[in-house]
C-alpha atoms as a PDB file:
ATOM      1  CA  UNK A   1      -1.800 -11.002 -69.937  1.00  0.00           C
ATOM      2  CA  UNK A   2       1.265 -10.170 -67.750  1.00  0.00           C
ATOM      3  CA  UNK A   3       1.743 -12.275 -64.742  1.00  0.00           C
ATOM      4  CA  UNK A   4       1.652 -10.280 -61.290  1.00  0.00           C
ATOM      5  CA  UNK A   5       4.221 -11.004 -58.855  1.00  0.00           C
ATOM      6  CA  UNK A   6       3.815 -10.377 -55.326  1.00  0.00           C
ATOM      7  CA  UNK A   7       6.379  -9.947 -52.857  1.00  0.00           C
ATOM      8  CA  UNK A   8       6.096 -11.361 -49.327  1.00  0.00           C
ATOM      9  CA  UNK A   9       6.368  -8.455 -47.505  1.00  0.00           C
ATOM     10  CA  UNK A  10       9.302  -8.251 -44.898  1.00  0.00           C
ATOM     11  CA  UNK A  11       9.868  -6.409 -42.281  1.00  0.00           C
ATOM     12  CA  UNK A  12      12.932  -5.833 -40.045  1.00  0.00           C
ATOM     13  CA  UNK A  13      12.595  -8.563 -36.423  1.00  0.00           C
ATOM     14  CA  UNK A  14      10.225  -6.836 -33.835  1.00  0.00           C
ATOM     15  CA  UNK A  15       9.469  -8.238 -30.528  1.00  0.00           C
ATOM     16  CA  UNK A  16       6.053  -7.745 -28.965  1.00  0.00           C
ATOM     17  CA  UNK A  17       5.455  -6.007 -25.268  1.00  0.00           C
ATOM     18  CA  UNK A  18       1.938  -6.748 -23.480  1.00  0.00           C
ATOM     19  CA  UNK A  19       1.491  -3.602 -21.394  1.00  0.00           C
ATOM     20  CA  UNK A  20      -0.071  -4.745 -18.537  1.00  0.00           C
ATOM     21  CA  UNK A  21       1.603  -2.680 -15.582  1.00  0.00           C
ATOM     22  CA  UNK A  22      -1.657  -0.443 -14.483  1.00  0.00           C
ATOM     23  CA  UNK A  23      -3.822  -0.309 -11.748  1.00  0.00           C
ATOM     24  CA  UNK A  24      -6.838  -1.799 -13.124  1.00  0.00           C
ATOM     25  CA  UNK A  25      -8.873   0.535 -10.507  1.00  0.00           C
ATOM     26  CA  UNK A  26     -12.114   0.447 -12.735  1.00  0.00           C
ATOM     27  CA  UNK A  27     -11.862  -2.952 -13.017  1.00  0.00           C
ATOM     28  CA  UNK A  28     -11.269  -3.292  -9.077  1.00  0.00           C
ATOM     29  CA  UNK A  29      -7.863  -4.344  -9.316  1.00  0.00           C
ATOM     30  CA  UNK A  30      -7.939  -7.562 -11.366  1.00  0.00           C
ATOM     31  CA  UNK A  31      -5.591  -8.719 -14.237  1.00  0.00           C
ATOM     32  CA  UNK A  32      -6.895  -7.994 -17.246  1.00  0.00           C
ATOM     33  CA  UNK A  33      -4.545  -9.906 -18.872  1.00  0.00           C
ATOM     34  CA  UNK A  34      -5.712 -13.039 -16.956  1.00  0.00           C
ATOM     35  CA  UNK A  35      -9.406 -12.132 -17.843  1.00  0.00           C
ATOM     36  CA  UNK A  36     -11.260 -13.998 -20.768  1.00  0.00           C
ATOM     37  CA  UNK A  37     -13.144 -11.153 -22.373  1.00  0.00           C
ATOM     38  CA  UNK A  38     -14.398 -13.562 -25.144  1.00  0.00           C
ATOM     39  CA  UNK A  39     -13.412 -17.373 -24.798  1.00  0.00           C
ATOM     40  CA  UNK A  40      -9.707 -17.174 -24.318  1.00  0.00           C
ATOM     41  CA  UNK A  41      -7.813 -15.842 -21.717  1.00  0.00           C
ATOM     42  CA  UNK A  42      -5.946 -12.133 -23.042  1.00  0.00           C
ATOM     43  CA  UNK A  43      -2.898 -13.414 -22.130  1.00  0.00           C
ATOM     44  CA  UNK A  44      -3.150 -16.253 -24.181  1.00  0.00           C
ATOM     45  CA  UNK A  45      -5.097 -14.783 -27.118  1.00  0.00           C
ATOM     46  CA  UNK A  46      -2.696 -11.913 -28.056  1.00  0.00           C
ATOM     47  CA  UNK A  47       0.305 -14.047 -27.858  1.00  0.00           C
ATOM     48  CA  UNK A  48      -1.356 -17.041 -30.169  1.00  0.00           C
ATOM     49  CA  UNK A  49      -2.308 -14.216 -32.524  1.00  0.00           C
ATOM     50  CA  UNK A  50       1.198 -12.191 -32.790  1.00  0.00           C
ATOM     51  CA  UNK A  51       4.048 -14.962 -31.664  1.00  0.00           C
ATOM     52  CA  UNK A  52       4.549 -16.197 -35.069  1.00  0.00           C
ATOM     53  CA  UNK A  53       5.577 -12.848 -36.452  1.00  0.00           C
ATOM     54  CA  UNK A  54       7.532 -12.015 -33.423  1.00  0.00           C
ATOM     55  CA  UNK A  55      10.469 -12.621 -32.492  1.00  0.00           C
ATOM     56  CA  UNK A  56      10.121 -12.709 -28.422  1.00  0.00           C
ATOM     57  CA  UNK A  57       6.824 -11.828 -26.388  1.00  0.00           C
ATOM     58  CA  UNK A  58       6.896  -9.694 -23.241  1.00  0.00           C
ATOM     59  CA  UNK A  59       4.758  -8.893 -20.598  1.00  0.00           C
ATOM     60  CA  UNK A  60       5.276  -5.358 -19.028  1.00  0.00           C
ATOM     61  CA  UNK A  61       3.753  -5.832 -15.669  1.00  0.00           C
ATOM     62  CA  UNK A  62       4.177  -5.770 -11.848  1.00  0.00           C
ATOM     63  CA  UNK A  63       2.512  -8.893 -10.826  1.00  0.00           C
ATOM     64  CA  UNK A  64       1.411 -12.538 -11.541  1.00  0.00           C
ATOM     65  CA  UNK A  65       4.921 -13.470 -13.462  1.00  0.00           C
ATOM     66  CA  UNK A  66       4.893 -17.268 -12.936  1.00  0.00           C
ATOM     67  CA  UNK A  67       0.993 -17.092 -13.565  1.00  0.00           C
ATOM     68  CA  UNK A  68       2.160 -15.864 -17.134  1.00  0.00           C
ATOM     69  CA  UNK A  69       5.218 -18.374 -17.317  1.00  0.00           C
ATOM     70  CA  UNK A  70       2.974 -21.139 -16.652  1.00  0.00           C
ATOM     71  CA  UNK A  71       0.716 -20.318 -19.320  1.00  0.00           C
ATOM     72  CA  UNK A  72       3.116 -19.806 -21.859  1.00  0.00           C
ATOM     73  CA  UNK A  73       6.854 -20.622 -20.715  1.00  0.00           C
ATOM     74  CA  UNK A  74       8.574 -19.265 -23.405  1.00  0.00           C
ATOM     75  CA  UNK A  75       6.878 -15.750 -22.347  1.00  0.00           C
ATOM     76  CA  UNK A  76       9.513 -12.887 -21.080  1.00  0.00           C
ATOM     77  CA  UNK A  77       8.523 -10.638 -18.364  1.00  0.00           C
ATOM     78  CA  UNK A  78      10.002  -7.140 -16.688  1.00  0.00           C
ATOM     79  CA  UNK A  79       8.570  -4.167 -14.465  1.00  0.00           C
ATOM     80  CA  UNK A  80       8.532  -0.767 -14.578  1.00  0.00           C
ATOM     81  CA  UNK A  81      11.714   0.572 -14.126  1.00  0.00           C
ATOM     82  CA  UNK A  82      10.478   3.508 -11.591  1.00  0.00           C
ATOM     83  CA  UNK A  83       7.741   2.406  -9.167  1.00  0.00           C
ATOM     84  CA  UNK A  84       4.322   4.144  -8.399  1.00  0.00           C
ATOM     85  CA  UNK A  85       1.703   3.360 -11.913  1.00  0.00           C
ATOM     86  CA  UNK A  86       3.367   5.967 -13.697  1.00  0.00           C
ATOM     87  CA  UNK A  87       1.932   4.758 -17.122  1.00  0.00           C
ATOM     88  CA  UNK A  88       1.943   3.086 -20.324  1.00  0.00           C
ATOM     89  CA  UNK A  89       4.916   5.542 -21.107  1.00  0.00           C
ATOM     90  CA  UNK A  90       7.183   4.609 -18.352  1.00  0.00           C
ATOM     91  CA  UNK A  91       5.977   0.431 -19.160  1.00  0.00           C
ATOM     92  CA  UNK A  92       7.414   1.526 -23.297  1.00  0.00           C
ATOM     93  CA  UNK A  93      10.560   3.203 -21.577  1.00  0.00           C
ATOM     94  CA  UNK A  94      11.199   0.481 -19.531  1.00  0.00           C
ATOM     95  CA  UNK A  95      11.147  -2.029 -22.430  1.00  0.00           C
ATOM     96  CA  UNK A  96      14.121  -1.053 -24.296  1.00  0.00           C
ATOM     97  CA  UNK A  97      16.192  -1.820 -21.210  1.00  0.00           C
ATOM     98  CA  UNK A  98      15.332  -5.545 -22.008  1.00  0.00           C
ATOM     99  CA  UNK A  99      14.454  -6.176 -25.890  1.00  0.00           C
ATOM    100  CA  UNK A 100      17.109  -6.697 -28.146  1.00  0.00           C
ATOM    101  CA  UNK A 101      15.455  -5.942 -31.452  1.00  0.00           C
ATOM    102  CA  UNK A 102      15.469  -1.877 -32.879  1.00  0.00           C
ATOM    103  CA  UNK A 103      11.795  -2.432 -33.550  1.00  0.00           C
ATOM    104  CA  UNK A 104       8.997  -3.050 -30.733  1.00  0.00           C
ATOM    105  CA  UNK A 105       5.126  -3.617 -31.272  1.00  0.00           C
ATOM    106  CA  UNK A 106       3.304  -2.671 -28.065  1.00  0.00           C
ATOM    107  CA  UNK A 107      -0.192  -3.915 -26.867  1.00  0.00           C
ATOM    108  CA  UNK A 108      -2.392  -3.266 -24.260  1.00  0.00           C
ATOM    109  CA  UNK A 109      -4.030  -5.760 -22.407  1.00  0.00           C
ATOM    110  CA  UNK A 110      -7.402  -5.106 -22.891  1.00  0.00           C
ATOM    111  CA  UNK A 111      -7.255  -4.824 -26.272  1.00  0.00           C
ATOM    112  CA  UNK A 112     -10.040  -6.732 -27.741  1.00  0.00           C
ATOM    113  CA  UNK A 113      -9.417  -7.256 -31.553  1.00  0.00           C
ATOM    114  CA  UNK A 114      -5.970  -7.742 -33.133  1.00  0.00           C
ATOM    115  CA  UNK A 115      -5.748  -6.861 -37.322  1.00  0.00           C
ATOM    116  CA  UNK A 116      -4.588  -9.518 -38.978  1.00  0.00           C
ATOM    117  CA  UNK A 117      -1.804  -7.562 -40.894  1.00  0.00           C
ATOM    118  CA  UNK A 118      -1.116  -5.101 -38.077  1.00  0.00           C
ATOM    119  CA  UNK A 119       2.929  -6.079 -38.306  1.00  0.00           C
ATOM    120  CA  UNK A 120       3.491  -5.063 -42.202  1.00  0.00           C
ATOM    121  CA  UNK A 121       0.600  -2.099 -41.789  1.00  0.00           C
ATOM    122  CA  UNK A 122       2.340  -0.698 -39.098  1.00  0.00           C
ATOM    123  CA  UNK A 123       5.922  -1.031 -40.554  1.00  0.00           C
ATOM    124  CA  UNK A 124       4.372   0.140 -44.213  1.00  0.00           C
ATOM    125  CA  UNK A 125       3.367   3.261 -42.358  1.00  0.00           C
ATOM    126  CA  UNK A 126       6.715   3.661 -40.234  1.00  0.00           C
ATOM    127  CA  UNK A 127       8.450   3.994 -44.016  1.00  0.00           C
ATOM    128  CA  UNK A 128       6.581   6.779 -45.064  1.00  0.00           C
ATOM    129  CA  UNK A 129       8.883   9.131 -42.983  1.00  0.00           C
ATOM    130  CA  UNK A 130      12.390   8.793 -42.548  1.00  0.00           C
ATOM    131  CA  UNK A 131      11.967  10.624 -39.313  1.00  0.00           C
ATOM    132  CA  UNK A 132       9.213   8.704 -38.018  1.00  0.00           C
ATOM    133  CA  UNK A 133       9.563   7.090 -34.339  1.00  0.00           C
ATOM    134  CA  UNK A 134       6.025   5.977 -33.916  1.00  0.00           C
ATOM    135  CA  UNK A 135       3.438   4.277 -36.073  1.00  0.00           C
ATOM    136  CA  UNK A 136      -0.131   4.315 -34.014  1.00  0.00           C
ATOM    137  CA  UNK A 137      -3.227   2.110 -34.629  1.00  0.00           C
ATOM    138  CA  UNK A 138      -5.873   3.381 -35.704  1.00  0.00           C
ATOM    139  CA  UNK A 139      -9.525   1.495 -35.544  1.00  0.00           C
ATOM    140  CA  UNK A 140     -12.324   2.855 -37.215  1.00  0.00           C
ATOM    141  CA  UNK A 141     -11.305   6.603 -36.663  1.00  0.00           C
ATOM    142  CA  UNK A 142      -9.877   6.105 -33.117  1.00  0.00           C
ATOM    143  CA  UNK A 143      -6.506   6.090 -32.564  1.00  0.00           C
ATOM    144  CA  UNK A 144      -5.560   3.521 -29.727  1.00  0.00           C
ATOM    145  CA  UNK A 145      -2.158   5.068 -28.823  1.00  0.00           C
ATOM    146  CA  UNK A 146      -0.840   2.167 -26.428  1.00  0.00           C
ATOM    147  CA  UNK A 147      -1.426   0.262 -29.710  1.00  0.00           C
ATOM    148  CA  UNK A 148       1.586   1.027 -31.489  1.00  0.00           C
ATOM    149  CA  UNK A 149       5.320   0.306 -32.716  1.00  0.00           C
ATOM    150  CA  UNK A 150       8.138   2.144 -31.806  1.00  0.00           C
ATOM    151  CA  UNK A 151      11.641   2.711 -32.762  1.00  0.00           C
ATOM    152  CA  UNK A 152      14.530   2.168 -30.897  1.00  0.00           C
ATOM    153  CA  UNK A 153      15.806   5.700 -31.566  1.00  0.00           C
ATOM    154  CA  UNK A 154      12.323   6.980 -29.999  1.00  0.00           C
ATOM    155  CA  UNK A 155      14.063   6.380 -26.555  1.00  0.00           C
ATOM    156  CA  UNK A 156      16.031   9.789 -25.813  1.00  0.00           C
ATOM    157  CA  UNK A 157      11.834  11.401 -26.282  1.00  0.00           C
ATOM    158  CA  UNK A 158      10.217   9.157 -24.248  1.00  0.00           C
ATOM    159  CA  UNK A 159      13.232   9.944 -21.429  1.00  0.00           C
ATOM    160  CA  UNK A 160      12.867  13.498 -21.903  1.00  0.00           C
ATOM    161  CA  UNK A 161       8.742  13.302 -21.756  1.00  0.00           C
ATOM    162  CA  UNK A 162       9.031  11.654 -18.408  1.00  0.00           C
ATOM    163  CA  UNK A 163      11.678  13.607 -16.708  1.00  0.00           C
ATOM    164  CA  UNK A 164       9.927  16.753 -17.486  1.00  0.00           C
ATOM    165  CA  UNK A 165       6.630  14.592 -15.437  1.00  0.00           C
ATOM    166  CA  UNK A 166       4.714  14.566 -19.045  1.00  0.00           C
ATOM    167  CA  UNK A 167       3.019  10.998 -19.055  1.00  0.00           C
ATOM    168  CA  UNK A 168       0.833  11.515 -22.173  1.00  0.00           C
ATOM    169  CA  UNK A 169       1.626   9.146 -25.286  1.00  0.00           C
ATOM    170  CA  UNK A 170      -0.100  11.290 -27.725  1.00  0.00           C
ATOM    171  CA  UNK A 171       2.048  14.456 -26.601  1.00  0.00           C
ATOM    172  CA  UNK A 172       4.831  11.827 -26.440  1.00  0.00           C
ATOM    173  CA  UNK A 173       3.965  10.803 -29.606  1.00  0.00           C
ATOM    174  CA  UNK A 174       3.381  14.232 -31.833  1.00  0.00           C
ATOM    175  CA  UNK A 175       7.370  14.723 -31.113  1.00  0.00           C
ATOM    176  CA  UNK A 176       8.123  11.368 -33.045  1.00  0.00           C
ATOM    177  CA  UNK A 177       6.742  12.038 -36.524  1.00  0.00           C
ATOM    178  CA  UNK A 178       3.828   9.380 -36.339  1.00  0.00           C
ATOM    179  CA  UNK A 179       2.398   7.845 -39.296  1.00  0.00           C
ATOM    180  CA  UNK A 180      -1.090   5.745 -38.480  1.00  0.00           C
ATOM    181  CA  UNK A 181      -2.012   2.827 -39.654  1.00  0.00           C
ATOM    182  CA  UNK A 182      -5.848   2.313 -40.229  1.00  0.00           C
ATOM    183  CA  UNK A 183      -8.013  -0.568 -39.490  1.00  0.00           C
ATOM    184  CA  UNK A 184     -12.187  -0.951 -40.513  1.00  0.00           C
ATOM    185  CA  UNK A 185     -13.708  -3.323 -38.022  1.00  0.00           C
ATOM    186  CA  UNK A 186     -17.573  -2.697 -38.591  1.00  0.00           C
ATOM    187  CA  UNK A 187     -18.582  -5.632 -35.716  1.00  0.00           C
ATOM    188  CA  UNK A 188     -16.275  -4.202 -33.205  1.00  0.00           C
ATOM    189  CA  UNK A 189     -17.712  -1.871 -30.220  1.00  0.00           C
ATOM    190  CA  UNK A 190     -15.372  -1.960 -27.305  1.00  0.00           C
ATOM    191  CA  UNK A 191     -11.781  -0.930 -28.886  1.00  0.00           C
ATOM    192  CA  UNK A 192     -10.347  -2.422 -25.082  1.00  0.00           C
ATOM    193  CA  UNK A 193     -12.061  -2.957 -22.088  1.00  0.00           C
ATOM    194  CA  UNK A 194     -11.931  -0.429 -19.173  1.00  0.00           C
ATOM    195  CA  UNK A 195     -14.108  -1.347 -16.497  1.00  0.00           C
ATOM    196  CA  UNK A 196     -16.607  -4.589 -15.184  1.00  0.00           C
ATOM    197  CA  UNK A 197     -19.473  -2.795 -17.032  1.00  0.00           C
ATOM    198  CA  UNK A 198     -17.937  -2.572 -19.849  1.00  0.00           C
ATOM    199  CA  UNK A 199     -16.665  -6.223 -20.077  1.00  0.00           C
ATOM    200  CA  UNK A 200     -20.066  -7.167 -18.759  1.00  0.00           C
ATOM    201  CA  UNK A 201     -21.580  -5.374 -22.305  1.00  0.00           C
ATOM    202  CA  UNK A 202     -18.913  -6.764 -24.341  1.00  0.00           C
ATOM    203  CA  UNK A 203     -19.784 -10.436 -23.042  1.00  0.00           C
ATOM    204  CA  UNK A 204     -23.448 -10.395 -23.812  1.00  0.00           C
ATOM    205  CA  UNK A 205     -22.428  -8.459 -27.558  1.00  0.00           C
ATOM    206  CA  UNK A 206     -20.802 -11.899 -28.021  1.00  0.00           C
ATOM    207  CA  UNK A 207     -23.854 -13.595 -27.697  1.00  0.00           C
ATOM    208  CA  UNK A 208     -25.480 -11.964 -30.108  1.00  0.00           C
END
């Protein structure tokens, strides 16, 4: 019987961005990232789970910096570069001001389950299409767009999106050729937490 070989699988260096620069305003303001929605603190949790395959973690935010430096001081932080909550697309815009790799992963906050393999998935799916800027996440059927990795050359888009006052990532997106990658989680029923209800429903599902 031939002998399968199986080669690591490589990918070119990515750093990760935390998008944490909203309002929170269903959530009455808090920091998600500082909330435990399970028994770890977010903050803490998505960096233990994704710092071994990156090669520098950021936090996009406007607040709470030497919060996150305590926690973890090898963390990198940086605002929005334009002020007023303009979104998730002005936090990815802002990043490639700062990051030095061609490749970034971004993750939102309140995310609340992390694929294992969601590095090589994600970069398996980018290399389907030449053209492709943007490879989403996809968890059972549902796209979560802030979930994604981009391409440096994705910038001059994103610029264009914003200046013409379009904030949406999927009509962002749809000009970037995007290839998904798809997850099954059958336990999971909060993709990311929105609001105190929700993380109030999602703390009692843990108890179950």
């Amino acid at each position: 019987m031939k002998r399968t070989i199986f080669k690591p699988v490589t990918y070119p260096e990515t750093e990760v961005v935390i998008l944490a620069g909203g309002q929170a305003r269903r959530m009455n303001g808090i920091n998600k990232l500082l909330q435990k929605f399970d028994d770890q603190i977010q903050l803490i949790k998505i960096h233990q789970q994704l710092k071994s395959r990156a090669t520098k973690v950021w936090v996009n935010s406007h607040r709470d910096h030497s919060i996150y430096e305590r926690l973890i001081p090898s963390i990198g932080f940086f605002e929005d570069e334009a002020t007023g909550f303009q979104g998730p697309l002005m936090g990815i815009k802002s990043a490639w001001t700062h990051v030095q790799s061609d490749y970034v992963l971004f993750v939102p906050c309140d995310v609340t389950f992390i694929p294992k393999k969601v590095f090589s998935r994600l970069h398996q799916a980018m290399q389907q299409d030449p053209n492709c800027g943007v490879a989403i996440v996809e968890i059972n059927d549902r796209a979560l767009y802030p979930f994604c990795l981009l391409k440096r050359s994705s910038l001059p888009t994103l610029i264009q999106h914003l200046e013409q006052n379009q904030r949406s990532l999927r009509q962002c997106f749809a000009d970037l050729h995007p290839q998904v990658a798809r997850f099954k989680n059958n336990a999971l029923f909060f993709h990311s937490i929105n609001s105190l209800d929700e993380l109030q429903q999602h703390k009692q599902l843990q108890l179950l």
